[in-house]
Each structure stands twice: as C-alpha cells, then as structure tokens.
Protein backbone atom coordinates (compact mmCIF):
# COMPACT_ATOMS: atom_id res chain seq x y z
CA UNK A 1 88.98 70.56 104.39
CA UNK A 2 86.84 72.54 102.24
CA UNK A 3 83.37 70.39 101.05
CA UNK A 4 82.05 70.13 97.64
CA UNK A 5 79.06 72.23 96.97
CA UNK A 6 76.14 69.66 97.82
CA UNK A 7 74.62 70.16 94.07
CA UNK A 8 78.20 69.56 92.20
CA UNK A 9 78.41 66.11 94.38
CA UNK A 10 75.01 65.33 93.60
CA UNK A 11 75.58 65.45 90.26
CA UNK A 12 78.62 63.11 90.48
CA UNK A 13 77.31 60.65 92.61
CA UNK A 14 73.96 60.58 90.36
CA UNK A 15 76.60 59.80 86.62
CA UNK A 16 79.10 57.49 88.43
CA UNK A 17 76.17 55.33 90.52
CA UNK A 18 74.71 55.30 86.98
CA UNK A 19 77.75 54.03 85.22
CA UNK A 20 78.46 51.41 88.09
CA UNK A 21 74.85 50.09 87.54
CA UNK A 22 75.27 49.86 83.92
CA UNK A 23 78.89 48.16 83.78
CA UNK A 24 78.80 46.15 86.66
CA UNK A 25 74.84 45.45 87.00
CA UNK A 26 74.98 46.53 90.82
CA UNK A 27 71.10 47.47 92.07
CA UNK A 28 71.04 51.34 92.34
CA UNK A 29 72.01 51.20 96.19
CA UNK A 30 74.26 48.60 96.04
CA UNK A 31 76.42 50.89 93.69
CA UNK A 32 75.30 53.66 95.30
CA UNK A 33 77.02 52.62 98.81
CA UNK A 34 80.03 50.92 96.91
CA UNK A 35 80.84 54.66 95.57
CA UNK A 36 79.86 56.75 98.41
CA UNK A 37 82.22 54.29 100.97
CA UNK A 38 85.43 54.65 98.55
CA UNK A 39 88.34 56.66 99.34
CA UNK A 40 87.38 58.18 95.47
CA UNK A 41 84.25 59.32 96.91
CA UNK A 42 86.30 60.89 99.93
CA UNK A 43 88.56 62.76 97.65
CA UNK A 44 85.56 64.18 95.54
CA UNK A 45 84.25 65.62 98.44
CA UNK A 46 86.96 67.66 99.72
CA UNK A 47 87.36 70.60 97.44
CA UNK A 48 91.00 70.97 97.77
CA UNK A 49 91.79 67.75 96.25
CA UNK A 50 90.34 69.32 92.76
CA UNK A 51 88.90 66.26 91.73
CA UNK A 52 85.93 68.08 89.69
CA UNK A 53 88.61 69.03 86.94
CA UNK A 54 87.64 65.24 86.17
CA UNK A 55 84.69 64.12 84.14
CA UNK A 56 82.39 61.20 85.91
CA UNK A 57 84.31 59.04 83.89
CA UNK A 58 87.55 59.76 84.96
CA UNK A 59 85.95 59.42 88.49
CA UNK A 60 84.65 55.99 87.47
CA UNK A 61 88.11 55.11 85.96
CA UNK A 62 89.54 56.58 89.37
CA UNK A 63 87.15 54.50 91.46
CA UNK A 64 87.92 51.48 89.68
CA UNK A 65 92.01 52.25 90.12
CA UNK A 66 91.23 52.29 94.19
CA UNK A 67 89.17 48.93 93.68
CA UNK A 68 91.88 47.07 92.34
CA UNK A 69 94.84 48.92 93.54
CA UNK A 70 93.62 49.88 96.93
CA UNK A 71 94.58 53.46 96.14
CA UNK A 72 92.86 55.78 94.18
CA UNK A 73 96.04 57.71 93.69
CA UNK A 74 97.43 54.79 91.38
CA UNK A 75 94.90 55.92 88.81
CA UNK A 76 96.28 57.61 85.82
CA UNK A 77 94.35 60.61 86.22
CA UNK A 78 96.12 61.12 89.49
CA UNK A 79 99.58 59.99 88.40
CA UNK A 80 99.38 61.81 85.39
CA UNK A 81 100.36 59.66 82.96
C-alpha cells in the first residue's frame, strides 16, 4: 500500500471534518474520529485506491454511502453511475 502524502490527507480530513460539523452538528472531534475510523478514510489513505480524483464532497457523499450502506464502494462515485 502506497500512503497519501501527509499534506494532501490533511487537507481532506480538515474539508470533510468541516462539512460533517456543519451538516450533522458533530463537535469538531466527534466528526473528526467518525471520519478518520471509516473504511472511506482507509481508502483515502492508500494511494492506489485513487480516491483524490474526488473532491471533499464526493468523499463526504462517499462517507455517507459507507454509513448507511456499510460499504463505501456502494457510493456512486465508486460504482460509477
């Protein structure tokens, strides 16, 4: 597994923590641990996944997918829909 550069996954973890505190009203940790303990947040950091051709919406969208569905895969992003 290849990792994320450190400053490309800080700058995803800062947009999406962001967008979970403003659409869910999480605390800043609280969303912050939600996103880094996902399977979404797993994917982003291994490089050969290619999750960075996603915006941190599409992550959040992705995120939200693995919430409900269990799998982030079952987001349309990843299907491809």
């Amino acid at each position: 597994m290849k990792r994320l550069d450190p400053d490309i996954l800080d700058y995803y973890n800062e947009a999406v923590v962001n967008m979970l505190v403003e659409k869910y009203g999480y605390s800043y940790m609280e969303a912050l641990q939600k996103f880094v303990q996902s399977k979404t947040h797993e994917m982003l950091e291994n490089e050969d996944c290619g999750m960075t051709e996603f915006g941190a919406g599409a992550i959040l969208e992705i995120w939200e997918a693995e919430k409900i569905t269990g799998d982030p895969r079952n987001s349309v992003y990843i299907r491809g829909e």
